[in-house]
Protein backbone atom coordinates (compact mmCIF):
# COMPACT_ATOMS: atom_id res chain seq x y z
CA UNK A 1 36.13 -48.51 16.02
CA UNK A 2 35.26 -45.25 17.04
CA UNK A 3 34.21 -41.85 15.26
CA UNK A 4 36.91 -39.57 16.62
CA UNK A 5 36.39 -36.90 18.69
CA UNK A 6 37.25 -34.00 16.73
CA UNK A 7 34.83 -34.55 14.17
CA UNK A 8 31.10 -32.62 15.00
CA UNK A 9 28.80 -35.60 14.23
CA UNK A 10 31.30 -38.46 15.50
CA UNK A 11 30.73 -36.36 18.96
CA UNK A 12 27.43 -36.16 18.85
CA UNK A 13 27.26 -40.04 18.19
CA UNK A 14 29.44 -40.72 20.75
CA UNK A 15 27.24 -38.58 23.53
CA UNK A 16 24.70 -40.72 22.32
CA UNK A 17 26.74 -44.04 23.07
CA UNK A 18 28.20 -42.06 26.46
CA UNK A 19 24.09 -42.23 27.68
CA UNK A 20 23.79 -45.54 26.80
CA UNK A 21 26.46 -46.89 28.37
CA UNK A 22 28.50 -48.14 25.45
CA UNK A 23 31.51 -46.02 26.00
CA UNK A 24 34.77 -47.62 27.74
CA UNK A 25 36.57 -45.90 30.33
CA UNK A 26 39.20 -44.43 28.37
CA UNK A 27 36.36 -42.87 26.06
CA UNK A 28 34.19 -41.71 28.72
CA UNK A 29 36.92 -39.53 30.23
CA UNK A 30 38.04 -38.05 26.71
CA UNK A 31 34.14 -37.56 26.32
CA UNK A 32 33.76 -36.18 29.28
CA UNK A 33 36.97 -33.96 28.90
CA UNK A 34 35.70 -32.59 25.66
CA UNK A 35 32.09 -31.83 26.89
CA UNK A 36 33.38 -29.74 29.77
CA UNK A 37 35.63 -27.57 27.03
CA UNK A 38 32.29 -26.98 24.41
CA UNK A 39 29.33 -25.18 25.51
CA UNK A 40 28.08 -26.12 22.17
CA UNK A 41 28.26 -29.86 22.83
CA UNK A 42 26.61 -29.52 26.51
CA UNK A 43 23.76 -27.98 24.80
CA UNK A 44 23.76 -31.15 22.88
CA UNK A 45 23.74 -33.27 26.34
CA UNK A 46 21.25 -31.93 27.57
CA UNK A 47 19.19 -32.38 24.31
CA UNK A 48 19.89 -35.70 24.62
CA UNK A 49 18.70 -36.11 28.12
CA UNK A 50 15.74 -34.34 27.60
CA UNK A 51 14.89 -36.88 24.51
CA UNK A 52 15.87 -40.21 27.03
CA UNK A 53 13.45 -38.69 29.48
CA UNK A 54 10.68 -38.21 27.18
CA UNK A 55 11.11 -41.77 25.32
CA UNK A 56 11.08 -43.39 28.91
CA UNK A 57 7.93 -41.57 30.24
CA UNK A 58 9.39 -39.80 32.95
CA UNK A 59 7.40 -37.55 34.76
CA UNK A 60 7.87 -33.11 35.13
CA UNK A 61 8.51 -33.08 31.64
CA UNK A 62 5.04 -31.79 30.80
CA UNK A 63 5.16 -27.83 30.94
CA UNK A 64 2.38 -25.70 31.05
CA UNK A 65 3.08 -22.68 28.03
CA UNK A 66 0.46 -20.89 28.80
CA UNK A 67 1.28 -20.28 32.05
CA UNK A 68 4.55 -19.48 31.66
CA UNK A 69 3.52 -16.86 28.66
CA UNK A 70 1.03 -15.10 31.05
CA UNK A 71 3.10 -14.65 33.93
CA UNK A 72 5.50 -12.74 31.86
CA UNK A 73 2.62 -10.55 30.22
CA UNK A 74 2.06 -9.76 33.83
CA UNK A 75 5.63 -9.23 34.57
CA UNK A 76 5.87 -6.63 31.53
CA UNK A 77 5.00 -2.90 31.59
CA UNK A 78 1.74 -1.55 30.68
CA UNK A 79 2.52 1.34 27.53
CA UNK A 80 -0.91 3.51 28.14
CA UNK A 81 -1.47 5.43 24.94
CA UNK A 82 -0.72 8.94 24.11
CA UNK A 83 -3.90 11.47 25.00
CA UNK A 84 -5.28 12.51 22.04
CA UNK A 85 -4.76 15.82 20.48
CA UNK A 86 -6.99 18.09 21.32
CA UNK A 87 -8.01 21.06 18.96
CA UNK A 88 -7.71 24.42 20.71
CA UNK A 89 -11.01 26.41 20.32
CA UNK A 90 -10.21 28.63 17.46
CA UNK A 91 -9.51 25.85 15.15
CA UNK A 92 -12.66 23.93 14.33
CA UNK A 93 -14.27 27.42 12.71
CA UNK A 94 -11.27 28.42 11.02
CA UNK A 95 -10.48 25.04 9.16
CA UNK A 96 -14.54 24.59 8.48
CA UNK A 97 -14.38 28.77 6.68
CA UNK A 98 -11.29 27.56 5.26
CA UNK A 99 -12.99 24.36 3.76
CA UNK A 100 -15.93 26.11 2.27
CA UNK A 101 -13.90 29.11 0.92
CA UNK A 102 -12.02 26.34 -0.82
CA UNK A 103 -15.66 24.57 -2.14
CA UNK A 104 -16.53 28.18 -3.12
CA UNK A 105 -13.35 28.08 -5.23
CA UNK A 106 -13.29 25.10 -6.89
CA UNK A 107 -16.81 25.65 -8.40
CA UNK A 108 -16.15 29.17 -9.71
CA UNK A 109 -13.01 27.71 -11.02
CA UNK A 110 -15.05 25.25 -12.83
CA UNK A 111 -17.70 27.59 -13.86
CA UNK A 112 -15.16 30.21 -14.94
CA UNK A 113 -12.13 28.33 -16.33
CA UNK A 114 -11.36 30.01 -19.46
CA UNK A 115 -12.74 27.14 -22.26
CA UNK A 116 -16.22 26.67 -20.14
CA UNK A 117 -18.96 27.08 -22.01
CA UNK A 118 -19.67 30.14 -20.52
CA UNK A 119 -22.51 29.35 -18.26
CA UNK A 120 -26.02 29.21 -18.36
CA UNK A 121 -26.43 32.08 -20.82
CA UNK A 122 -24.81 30.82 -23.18
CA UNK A 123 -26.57 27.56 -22.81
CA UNK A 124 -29.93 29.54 -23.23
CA UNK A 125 -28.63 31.45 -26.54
CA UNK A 126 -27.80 28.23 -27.91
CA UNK A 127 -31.36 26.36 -27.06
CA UNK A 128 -33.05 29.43 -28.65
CA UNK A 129 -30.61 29.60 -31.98
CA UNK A 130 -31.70 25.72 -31.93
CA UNK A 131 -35.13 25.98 -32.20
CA UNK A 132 -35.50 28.52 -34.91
CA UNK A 133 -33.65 25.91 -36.90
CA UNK A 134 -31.23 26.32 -38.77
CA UNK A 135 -29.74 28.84 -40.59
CA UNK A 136 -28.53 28.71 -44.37
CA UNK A 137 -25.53 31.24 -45.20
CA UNK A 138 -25.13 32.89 -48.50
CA UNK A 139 -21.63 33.87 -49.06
CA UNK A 140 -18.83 33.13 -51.86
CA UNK A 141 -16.21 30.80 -51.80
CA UNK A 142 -13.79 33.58 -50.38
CA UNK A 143 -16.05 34.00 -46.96
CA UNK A 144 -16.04 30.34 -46.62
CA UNK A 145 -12.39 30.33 -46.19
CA UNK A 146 -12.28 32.86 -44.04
CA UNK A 147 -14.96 31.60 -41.65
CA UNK A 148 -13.46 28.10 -41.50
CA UNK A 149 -9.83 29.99 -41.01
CA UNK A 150 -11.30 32.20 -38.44
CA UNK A 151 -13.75 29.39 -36.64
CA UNK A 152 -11.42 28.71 -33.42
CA UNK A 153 -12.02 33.04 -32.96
CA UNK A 154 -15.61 32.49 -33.05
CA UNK A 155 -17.70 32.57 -29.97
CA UNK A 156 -19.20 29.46 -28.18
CA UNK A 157 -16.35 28.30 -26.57
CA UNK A 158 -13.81 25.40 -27.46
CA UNK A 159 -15.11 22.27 -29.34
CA UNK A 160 -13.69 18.55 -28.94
CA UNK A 161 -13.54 16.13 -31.56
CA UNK A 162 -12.54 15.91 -35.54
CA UNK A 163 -15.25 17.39 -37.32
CA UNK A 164 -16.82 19.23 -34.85
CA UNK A 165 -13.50 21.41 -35.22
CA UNK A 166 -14.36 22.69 -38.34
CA UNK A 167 -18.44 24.12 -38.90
CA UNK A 168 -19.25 23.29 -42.75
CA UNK A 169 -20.95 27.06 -43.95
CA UNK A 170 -23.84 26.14 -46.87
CA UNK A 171 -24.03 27.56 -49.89
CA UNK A 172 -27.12 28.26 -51.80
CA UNK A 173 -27.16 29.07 -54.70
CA UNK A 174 -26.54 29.08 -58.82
CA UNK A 175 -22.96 29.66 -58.36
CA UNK A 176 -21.73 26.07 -57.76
């Protein structure tokens, strides 16, 4: 018995039995009548032609790809690129003054930023106060709390770090 024809894969078996000549006349004209209604199922035919022609060897089934690619690269339209932009004379020395004004600014920004260290002066004062060695303070208990109170007033600029936030002031003396 066979698949009937409504059914998608019973259709496709019985194009299969339509090429091989296993069909009976009543079939092959409800086949037939169906395959002329479904572009879907033509498609199919033909796929099965194409696969009897191959199986049997037949010949002008080799095609060149290639070929056929290239002669529709030649067939297409060549897209040239856009010209580049070109700068109009007065812009290559403004944007370089306006780079270097912006150097100048970032390095007196750095140099100046309020928490620097204020420079190379400042550097110097504190080499020379560092090789006299250092210094011992004599004060009372009551000067040590306001110095360490008072320390983040003091100049020298901003310190990072714990205990480098707070200077230790030494006492000498009988008094402790």
């Amino acid at each position: 018995m066979r698949p009937r024809i409504s059914d998608g894969d019973g259709m496709k078996t019985r194009i299969s039995a339509l090429m091989d000549g296993e069909l009976e006349d009543h079939e092959i004209a409800e086949t037939l009548r169906v395959l002329r209604r479904s572009p879907e199922l033509r498609s199919e035919w033909c796929d099965c032609q194409l696969i009897g022609d191959a199986l049997r060897g037949e010949r002008g089934l080799d095609i060149d790809v290639a070929a056929r690619v290239m002669s529709a690269l030649d067939l297409e339209p060549t897209v040239m690129a856009p010209a580049p932009r070109r700068m109009i004379e007065w812009q290559r020395p403004v944007l370089a003054l306006a780079a270097s004004a912006a150097g100048v600014a970032l390095v007196a920004w750095l140099a100046l930023a309020p928490g620097a260290d204020g420079g190379l002066p400042a550097a110097k004062a504190r080499l020379a106060s560092a090789k006299q060695g250092p210094a011992v303070a004599q004060s009372t208990p009551r000067l040590q709390e306001y110095l360490v109170a008072h320390q983040a007033y003091a100049p020298g600029g901003t310190m990072v770090g714990g205990a480098r936030n707070i200077r230790i002031v030494a006492a000498s003396g009988e008094g402790h």
